[in-house]
Protein backbone atom coordinates (compact mmCIF):
# COMPACT_ATOMS: atom_id res chain seq x y z
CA UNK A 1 50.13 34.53 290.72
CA UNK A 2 50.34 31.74 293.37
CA UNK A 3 47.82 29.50 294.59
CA UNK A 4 47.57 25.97 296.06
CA UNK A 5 47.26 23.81 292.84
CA UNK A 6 46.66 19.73 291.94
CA UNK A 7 50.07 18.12 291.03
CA UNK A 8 48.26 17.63 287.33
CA UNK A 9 47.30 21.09 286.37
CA UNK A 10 50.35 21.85 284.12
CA UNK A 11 50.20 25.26 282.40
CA UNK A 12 48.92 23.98 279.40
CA UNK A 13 45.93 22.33 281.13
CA UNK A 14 45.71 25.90 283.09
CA UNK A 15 44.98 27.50 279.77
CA UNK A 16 42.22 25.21 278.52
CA UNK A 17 40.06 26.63 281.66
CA UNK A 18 41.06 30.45 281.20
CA UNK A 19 40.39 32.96 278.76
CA UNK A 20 42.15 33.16 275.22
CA UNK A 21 43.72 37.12 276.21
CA UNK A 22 45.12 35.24 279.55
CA UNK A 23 48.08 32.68 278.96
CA UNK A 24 50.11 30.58 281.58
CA UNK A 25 53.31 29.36 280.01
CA UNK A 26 55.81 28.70 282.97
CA UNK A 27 55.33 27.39 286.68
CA UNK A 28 57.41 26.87 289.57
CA UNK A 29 56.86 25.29 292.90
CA UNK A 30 56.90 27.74 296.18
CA UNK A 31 56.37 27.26 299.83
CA UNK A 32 53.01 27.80 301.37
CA UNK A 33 54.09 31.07 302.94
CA UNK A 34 55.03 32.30 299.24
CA UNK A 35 53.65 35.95 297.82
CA UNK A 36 53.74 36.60 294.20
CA UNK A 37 53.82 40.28 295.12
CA UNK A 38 56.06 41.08 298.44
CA UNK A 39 58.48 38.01 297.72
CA UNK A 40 59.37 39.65 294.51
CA UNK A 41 63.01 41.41 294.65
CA UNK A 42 63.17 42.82 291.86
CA UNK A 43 60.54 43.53 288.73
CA UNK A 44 61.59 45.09 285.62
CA UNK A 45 58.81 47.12 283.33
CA UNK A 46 59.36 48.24 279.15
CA UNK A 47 57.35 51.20 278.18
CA UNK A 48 57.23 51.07 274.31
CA UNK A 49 56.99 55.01 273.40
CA UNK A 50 56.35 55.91 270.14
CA UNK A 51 59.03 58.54 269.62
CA UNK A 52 60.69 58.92 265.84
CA UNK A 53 64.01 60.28 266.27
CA UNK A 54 64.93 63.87 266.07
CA UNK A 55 67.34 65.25 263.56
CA UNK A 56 69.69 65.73 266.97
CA UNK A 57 69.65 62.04 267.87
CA UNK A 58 72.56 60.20 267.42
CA UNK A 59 73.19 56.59 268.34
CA UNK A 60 76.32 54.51 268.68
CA UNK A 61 77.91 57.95 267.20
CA UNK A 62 76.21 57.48 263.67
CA UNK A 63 73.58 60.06 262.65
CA UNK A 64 69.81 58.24 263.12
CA UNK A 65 67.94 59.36 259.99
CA UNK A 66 66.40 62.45 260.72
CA UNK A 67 62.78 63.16 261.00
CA UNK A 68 60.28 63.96 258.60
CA UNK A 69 59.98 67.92 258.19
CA UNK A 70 57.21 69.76 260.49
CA UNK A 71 55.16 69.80 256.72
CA UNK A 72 55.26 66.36 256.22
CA UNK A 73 52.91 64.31 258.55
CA UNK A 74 52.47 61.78 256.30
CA UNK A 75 55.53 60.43 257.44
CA UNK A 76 56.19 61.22 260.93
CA UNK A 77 53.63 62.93 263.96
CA UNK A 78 56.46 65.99 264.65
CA UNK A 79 55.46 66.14 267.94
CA UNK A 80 56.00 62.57 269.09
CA UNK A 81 59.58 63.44 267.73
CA UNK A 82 62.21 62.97 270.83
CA UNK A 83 65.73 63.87 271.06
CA UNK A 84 67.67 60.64 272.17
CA UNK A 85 70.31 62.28 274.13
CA UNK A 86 67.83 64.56 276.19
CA UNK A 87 66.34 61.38 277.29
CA UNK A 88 68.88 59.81 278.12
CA UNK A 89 70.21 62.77 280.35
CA UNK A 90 66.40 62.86 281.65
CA UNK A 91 66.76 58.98 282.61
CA UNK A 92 70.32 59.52 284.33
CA UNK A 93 68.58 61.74 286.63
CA UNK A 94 65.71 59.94 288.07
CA UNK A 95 67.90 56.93 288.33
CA UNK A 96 69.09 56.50 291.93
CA UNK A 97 67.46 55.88 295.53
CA UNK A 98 65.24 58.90 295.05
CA UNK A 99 61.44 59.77 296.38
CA UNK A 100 59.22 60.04 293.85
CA UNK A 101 56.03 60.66 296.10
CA UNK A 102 55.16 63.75 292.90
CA UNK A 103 55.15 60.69 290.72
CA UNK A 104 52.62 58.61 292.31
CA UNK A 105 49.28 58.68 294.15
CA UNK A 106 50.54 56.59 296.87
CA UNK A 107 51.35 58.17 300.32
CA UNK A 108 53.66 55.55 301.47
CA UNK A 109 56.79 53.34 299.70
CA UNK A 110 57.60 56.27 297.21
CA UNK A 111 61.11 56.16 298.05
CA UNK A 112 62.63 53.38 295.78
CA UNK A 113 65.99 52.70 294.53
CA UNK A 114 65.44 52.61 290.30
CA UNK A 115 67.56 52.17 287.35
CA UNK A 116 66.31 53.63 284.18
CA UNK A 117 67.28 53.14 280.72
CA UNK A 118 65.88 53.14 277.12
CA UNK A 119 67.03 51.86 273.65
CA UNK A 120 65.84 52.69 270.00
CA UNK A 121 63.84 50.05 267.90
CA UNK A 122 62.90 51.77 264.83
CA UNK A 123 60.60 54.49 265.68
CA UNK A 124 59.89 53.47 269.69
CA UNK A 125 62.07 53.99 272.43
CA UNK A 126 61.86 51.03 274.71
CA UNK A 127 62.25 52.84 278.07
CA UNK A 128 63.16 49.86 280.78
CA UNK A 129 62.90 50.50 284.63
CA UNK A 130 64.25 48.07 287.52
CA UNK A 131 63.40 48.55 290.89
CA UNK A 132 62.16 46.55 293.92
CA UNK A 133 59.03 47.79 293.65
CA UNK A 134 57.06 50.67 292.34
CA UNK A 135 54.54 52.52 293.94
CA UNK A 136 50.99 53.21 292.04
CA UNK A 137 51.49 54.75 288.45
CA UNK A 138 54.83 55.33 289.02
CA UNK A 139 56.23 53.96 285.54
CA UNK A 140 53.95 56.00 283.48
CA UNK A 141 54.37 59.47 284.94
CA UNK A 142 57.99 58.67 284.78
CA UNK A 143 57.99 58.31 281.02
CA UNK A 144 55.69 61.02 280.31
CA UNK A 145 57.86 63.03 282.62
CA UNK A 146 60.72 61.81 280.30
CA UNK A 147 58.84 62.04 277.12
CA UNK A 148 57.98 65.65 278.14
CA UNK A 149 61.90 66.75 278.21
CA UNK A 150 62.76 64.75 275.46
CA UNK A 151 60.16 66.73 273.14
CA UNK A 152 61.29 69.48 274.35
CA UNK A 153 58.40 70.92 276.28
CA UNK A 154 60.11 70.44 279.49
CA UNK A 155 63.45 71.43 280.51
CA UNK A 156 65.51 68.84 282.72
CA UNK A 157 64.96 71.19 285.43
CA UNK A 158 61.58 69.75 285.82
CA UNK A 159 63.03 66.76 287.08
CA UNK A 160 64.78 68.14 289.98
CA UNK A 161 61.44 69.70 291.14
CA UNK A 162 59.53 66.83 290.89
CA UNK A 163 62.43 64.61 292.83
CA UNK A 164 61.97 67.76 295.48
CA UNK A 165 60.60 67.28 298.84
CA UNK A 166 57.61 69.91 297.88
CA UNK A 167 54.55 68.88 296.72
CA UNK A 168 54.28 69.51 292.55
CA UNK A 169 50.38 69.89 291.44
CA UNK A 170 48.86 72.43 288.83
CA UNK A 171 50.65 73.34 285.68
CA UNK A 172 53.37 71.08 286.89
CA UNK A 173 52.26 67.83 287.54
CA UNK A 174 53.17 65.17 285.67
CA UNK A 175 49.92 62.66 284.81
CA UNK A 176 50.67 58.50 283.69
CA UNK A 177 51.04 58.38 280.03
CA UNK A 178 48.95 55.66 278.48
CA UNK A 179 48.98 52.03 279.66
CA UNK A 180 48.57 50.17 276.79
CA UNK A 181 52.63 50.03 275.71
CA UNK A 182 53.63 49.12 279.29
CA UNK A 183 54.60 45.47 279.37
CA UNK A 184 55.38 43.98 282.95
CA UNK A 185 58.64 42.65 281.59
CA UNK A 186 60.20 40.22 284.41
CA UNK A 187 59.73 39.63 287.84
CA UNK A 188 62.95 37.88 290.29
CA UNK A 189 62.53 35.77 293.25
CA UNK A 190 64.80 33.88 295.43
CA UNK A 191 65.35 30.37 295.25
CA UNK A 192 62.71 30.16 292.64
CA UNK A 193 63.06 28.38 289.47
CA UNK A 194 60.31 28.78 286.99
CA UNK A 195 60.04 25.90 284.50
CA UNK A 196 58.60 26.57 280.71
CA UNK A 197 55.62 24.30 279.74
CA UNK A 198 56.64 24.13 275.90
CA UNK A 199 53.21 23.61 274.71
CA UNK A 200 51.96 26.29 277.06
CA UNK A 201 54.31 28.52 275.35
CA UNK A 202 54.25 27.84 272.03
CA UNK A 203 50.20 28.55 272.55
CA UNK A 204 51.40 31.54 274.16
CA UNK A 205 53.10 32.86 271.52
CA UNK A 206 50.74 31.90 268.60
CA UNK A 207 47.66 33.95 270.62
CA UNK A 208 50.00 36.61 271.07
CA UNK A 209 50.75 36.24 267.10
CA UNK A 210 47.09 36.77 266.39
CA UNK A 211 47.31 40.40 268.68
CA UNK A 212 50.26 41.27 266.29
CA UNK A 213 48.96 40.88 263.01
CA UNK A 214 45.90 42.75 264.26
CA UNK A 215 47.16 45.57 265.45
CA UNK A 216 49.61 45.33 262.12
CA UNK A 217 46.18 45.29 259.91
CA UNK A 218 44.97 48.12 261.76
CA UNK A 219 48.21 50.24 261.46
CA UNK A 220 47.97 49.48 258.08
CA UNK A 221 44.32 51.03 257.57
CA UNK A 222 45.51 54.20 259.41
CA UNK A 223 48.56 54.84 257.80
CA UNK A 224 46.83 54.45 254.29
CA UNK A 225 44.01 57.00 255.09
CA UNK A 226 46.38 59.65 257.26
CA UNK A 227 48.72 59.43 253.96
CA UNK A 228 45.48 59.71 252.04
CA UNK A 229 45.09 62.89 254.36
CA UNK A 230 48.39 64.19 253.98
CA UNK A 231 48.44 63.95 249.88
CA UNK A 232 44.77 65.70 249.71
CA UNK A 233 46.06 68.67 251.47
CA UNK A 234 49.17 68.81 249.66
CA UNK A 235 46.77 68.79 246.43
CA UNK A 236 44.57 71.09 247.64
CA UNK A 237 47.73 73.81 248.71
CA UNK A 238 48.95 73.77 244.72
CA UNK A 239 45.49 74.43 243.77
């Protein structure tokens, strides 16, 4: 965001006028002529998928523990299970200058040079994509293009049609997965240095604390009545 701002209004006083889910923790100064949005050169999203490992992943060449069998949901949703390697493979592909105009709803700036990559934590796959730019939606119907060959429902092929200079719609369109576990991750300028407002930050990351044990309380609730789930059926079947 840029705007023309009083020499006082640090971003810690920024944050006493905004509200709590918005937080301002570094600032820089920019010439006049300055666009938060066409002076960028470079932004960089994460895509947090929730994708348990399948029994073929392998990482670093040392088995991942495999998933929970297809009977066991109490552990693991089978079908959010991903194979690591087909990802990666899927990734390799739509990395590149490439026009991804079947990706996105825009008519114009679909052809974009973009690096793609993603690394396990625990049961997500962090998927991270670089470019100069992205056109509308772009990030999301890349990973559910992804996620879609890395379930296997999708063969790689899919790729090379949707990277094709013909139109994709019907059965084999690719719609944005959902936005909530895309994260904005960094955005690069020239000649601009941001500086961190330590109090701004440290506010930052205790309202951003709150969101986490939240959502952790929640998970907690869900996990305790879908295993609640899982051990009544499993009664009822030795009945």
């Amino acid at each position: 965001v840029a705007f023309t701002a009083p020499d006082w209004l640090t971003p810690r006083a920024f944050n006493g006028q905004l509200p709590g889910s918005v937080r301002v923790w570094a600032a820089a100064d920019v010439p006049e002529t300055f666009h938060a949005t066409h002076d960028a050169v470079r932004r960089t999203y994460r895509y947090y998928l929730y994708a348990p490992a399948s029994e073929s992943t392998a990482v670093a060449g040392e088995e991942v523990r495999a998933a929970a069998p297809a009977d066991d949901d109490r552990r693991v949703d089978d079908e959010s299970t991903v194979d690591d390697a087909a990802v990666d493979d899927a990734l390799a592909r739509l990395s590149g200058t490439n026009d991804f105009h079947n990706l996105t709803s825009d008519d114009t700036g679909t052809v974009r040079d973009l690096r793609a990559t993603a690394t396990r934590a625990d049961e997500f796959l962090v998927v991270e994509v670089t470019a100069g730019g992205f056109p509308r939606a772009l990030v999301r119907r890349l990973v559910a293009a992804v996620a879609a060959v890395g379930r296997g429902t999708a063969e790689l092929t899919l790729l090379d049609r949707l990277l094709a200079d013909e139109p994709v719609s019907g059965p084999y369109g690719v719609g944005p997965a959902p936005p909530d576990p895309l994260v904005l991750w960094d955005v690069d300028y020239d000649g601009v240095e941001f500086v961190v407002d330590d109090d701004a930050a440290a506010g930052a990351r205790r309202a951003f604390g709150t969101r986490y044990r939240e959502a952790r309380r929640a998970a907690a609730a869900t996990g305790a009545i879908r295993d609640r789930l899982g051990t009544a059926r499993s009664d009822a079947a030795d009945d």
